[in-house]
N, C-alpha and C. Protein backbone atom coordinates (compact mmCIF):
# COMPACT_ATOMS: atom_id res chain seq x y z
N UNK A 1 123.08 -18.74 47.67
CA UNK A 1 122.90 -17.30 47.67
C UNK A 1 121.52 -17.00 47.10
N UNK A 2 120.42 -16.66 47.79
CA UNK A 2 119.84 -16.32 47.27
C UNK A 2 119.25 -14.57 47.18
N UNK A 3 118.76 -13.71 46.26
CA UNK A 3 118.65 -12.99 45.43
C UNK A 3 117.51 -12.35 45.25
N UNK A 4 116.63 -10.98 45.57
CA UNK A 4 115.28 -10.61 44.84
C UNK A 4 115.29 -10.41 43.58
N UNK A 5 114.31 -10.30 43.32
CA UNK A 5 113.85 -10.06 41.81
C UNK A 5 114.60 -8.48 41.19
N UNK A 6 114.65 -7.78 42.31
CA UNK A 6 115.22 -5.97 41.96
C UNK A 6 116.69 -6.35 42.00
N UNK A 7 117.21 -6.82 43.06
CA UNK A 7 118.59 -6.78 43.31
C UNK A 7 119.31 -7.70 42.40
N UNK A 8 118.31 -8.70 41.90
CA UNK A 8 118.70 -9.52 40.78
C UNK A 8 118.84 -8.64 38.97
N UNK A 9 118.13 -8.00 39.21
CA UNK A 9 117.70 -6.86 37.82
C UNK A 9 118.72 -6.03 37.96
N UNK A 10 119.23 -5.87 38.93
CA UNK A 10 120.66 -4.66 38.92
C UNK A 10 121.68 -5.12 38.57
N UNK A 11 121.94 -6.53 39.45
CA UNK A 11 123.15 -7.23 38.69
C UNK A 11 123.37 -7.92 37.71
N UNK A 12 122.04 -8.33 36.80
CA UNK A 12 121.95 -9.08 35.71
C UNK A 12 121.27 -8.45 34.96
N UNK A 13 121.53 -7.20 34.36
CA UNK A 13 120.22 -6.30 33.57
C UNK A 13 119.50 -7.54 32.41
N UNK A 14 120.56 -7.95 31.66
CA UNK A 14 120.29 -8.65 30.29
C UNK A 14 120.20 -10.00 30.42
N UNK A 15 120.30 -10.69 31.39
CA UNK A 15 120.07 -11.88 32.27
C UNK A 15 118.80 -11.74 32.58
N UNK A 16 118.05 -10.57 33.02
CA UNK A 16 116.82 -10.52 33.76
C UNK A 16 115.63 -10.04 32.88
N UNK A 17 116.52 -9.48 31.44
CA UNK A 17 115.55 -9.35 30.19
C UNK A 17 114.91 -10.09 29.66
N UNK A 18 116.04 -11.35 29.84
CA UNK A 18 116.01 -12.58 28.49
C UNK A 18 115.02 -13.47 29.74
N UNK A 19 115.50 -13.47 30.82
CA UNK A 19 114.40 -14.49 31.48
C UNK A 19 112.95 -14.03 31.40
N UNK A 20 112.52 -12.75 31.68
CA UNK A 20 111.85 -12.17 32.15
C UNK A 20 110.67 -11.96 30.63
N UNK A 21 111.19 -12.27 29.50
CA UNK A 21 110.68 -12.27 28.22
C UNK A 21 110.18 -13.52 27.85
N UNK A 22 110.31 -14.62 28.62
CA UNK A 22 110.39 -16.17 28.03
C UNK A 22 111.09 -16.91 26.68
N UNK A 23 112.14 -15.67 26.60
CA UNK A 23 112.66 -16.25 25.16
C UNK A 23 114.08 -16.61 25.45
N UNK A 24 114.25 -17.62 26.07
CA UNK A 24 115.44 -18.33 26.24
C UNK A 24 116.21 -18.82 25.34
N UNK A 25 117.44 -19.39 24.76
CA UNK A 25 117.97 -19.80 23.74
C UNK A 25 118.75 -20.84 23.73
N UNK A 26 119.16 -20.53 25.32
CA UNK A 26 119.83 -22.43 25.47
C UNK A 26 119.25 -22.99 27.12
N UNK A 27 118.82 -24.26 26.34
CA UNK A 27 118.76 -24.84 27.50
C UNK A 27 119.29 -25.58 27.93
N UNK A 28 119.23 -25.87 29.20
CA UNK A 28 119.96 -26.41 30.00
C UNK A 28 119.35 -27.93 30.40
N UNK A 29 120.22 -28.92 29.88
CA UNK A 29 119.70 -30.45 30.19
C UNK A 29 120.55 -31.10 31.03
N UNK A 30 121.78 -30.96 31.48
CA UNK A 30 122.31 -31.03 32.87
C UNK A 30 123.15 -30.42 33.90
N UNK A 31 123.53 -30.81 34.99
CA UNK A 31 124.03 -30.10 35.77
C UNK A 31 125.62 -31.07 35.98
N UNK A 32 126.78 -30.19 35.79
CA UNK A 32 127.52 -30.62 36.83
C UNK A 32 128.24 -29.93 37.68
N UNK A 33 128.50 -30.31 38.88
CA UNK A 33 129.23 -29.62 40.23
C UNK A 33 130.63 -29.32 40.17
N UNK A 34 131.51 -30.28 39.62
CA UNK A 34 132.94 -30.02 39.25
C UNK A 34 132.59 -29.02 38.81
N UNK A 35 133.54 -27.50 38.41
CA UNK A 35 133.76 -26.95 37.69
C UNK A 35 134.99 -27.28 36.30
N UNK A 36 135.82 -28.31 36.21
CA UNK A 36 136.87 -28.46 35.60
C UNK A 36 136.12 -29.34 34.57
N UNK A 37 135.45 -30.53 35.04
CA UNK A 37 134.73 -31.29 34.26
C UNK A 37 134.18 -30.85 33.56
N UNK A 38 132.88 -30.03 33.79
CA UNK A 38 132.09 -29.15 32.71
C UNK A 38 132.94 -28.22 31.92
N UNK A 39 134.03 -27.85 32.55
CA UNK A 39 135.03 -26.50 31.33
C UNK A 39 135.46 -27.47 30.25
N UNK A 40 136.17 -28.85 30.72
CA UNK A 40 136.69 -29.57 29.67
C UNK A 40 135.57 -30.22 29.08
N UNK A 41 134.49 -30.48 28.82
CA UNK A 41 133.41 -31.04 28.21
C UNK A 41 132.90 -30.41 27.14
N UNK A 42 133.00 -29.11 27.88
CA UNK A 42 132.40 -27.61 26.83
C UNK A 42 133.51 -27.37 26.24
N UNK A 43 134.73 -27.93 26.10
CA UNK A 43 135.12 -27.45 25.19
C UNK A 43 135.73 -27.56 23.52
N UNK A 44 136.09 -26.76 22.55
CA UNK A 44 136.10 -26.61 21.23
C UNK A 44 136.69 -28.05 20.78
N UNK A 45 137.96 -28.47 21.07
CA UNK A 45 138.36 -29.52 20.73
C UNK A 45 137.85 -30.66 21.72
N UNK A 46 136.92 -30.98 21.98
CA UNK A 46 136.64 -31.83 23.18
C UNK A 46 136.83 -33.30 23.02
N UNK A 47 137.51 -34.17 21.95
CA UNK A 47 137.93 -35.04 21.79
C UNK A 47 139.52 -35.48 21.59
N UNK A 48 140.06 -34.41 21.35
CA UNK A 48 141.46 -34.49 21.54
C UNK A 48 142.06 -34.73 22.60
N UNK A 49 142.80 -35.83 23.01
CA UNK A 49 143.19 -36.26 23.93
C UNK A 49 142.28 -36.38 25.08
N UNK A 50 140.90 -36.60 24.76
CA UNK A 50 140.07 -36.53 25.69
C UNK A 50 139.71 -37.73 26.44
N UNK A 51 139.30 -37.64 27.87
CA UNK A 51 139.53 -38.91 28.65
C UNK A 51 137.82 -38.62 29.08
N UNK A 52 137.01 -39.84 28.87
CA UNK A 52 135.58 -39.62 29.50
C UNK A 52 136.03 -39.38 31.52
N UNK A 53 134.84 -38.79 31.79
CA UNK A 53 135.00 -38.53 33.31
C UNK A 53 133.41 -39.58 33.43
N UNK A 54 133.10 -39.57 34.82
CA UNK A 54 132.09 -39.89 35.12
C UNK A 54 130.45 -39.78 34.66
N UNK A 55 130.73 -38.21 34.40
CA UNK A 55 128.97 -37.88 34.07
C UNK A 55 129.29 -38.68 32.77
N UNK A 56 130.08 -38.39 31.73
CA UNK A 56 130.28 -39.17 30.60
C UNK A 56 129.74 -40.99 30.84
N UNK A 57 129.84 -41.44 31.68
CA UNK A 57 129.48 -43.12 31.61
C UNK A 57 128.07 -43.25 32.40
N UNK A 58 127.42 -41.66 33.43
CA UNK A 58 126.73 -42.19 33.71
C UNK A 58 125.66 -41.48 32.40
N UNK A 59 125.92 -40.57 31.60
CA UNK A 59 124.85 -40.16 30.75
C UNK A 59 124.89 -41.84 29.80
N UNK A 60 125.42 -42.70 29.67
CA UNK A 60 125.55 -44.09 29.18
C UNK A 60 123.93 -45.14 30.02
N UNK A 61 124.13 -45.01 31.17
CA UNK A 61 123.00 -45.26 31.89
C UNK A 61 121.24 -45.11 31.51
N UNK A 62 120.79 -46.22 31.50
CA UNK A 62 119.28 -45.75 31.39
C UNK A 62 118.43 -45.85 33.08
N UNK A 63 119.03 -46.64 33.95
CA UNK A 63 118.44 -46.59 35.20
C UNK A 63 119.22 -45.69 36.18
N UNK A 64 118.65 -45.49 37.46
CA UNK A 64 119.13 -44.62 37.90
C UNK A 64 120.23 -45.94 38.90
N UNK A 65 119.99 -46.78 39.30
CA UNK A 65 120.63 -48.32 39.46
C UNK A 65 121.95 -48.83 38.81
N UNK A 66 122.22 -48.11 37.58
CA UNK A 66 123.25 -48.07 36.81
C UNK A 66 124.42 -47.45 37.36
N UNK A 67 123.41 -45.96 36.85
CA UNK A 67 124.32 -44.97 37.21
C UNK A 67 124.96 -45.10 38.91
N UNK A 68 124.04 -45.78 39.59
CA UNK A 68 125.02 -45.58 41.11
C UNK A 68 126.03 -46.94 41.03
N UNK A 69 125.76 -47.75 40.13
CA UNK A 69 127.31 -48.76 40.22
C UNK A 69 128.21 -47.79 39.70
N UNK A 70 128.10 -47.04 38.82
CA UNK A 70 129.12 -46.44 37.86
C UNK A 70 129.76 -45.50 38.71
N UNK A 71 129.10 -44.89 39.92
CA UNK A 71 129.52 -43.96 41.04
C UNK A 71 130.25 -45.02 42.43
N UNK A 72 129.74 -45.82 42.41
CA UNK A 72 130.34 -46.69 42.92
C UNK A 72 131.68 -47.45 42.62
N UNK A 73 131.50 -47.69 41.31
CA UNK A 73 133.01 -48.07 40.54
C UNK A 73 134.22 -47.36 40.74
N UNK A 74 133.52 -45.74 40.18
CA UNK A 74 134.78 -45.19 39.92
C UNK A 74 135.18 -44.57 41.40
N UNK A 75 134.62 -44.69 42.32
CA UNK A 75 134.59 -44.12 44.05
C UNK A 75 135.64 -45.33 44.33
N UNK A 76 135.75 -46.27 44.10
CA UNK A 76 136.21 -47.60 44.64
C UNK A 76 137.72 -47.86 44.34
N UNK A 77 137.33 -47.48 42.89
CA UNK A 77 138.81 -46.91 42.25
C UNK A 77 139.68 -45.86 42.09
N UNK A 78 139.24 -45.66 43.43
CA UNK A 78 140.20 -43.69 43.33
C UNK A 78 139.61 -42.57 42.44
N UNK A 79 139.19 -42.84 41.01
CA UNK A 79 138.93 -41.93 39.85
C UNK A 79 138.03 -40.59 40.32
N UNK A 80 137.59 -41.25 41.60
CA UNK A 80 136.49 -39.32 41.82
C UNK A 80 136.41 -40.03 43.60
N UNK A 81 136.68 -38.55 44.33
CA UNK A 81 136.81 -38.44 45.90
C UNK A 81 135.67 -39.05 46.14
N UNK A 82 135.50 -38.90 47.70
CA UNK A 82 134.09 -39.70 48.34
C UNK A 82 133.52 -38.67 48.27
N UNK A 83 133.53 -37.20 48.65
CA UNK A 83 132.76 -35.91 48.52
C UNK A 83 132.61 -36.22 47.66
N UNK A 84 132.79 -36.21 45.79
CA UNK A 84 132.22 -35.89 44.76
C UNK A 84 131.30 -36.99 44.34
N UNK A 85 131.35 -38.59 45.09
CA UNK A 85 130.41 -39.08 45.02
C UNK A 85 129.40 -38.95 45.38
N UNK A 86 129.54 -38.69 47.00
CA UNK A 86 128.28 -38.07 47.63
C UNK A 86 127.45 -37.03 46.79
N UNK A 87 128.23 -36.57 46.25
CA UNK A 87 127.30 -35.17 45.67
C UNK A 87 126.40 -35.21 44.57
N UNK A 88 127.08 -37.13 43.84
CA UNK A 88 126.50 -37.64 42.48
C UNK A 88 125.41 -37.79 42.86
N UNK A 89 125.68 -39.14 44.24
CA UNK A 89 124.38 -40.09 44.46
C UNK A 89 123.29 -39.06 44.79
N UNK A 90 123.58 -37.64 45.33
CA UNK A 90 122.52 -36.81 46.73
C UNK A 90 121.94 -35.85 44.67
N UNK A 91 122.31 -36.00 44.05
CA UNK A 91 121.82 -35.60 42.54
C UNK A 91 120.82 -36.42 41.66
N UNK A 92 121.75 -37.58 41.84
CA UNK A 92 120.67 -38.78 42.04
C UNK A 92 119.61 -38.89 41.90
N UNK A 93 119.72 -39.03 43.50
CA UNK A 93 118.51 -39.76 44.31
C UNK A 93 117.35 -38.37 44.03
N UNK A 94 117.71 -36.90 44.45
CA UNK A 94 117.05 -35.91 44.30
C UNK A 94 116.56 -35.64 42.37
N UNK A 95 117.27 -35.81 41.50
CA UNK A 95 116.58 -35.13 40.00
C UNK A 95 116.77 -36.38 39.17
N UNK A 96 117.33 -37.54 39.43
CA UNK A 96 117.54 -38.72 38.27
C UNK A 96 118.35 -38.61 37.85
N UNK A 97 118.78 -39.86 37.11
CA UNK A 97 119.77 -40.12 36.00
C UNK A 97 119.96 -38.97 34.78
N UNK A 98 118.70 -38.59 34.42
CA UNK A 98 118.60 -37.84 33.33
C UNK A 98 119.24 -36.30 33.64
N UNK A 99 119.21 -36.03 34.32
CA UNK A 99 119.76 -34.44 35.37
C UNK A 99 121.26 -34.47 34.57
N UNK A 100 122.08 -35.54 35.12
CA UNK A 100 123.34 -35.19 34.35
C UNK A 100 123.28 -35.31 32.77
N UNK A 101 122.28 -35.17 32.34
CA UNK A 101 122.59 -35.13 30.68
C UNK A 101 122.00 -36.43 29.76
N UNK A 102 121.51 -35.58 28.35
CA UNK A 102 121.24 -36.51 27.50
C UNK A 102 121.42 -37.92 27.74
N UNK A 103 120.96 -38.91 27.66
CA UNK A 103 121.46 -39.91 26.85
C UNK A 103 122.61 -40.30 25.89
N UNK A 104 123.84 -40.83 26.36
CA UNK A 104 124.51 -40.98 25.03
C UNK A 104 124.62 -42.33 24.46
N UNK A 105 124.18 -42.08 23.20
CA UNK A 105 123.82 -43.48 22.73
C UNK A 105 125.00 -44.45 21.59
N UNK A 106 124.88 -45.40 21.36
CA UNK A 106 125.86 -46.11 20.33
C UNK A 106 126.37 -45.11 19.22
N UNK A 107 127.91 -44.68 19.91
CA UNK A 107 128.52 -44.04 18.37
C UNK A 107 128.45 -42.49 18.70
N UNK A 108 128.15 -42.51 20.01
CA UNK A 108 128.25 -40.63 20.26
C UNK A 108 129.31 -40.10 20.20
N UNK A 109 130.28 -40.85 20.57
CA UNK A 109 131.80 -39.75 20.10
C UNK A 109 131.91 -39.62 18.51
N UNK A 110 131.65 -40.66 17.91
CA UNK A 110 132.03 -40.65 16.35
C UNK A 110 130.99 -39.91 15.81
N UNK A 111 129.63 -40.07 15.91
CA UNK A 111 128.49 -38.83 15.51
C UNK A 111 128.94 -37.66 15.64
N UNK A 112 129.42 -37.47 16.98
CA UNK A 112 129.68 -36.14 17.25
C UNK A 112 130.27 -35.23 16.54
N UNK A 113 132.09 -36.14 16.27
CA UNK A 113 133.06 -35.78 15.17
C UNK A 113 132.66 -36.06 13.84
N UNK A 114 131.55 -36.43 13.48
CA UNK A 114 131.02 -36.41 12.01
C UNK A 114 132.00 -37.42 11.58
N UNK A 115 131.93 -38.21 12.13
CA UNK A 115 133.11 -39.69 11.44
C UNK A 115 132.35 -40.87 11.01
N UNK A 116 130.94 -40.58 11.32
CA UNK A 116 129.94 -41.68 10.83
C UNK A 116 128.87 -40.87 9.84
């Protein structure tokens, strides 16, 4: 969908302030397409009973070579459709490994929860 700059200012008054000022407050370091994945990621208790999904093993990844076994793995094993792979690798190949997110490094769940 794309949007002008006016018709965008009507429907986003305070959306089109904050961009339009350069004073942004959060940024944004990845993308994901699921919608369910990103709700449960973002959310408050996000370790409780929590099961890593994919972007989770490929933000584990430092090559982008990694990350497509890891799309490959879990494609192989039922864990995510062939559409939602396609949509990894075509993310991929187009913005990098880094697109889906930070780096997570030795001990990120336990950092996270302040257990280390």
């Amino acid at each position: 969908m794309e949007l002008d700059w006016e018709t965008f200012k009507k429907m986003f008054p305070n959306l089109a302030r904050e961009i339009a000022s350069g004073n942004q407050k959060l940024p944004i370091n990845s993308v994901r397409t699921e919608t369910s994945a990103g709700e449960n990621a973002a959310s408050a208790d996000m370790f409780r009973h929590y099961n890593p999904d994919v972007i989770d093993f490929i933000r584990r990844c430092d090559t982008n070579a990694q990350a497509e076994e890891i799309i490959s793995y879990m494609e192989r094993r039922g864990e995510i459709s062939k559409e939602y792979a396609e949509e990894l690798r075509k993310q991929l190949k187009e913005k990098g490994v880094r697109s889906f997110g930070t780096k997570k490094e030795e001990n990120y769940y336990l950092k996270r929860a302040g257990l280390t």
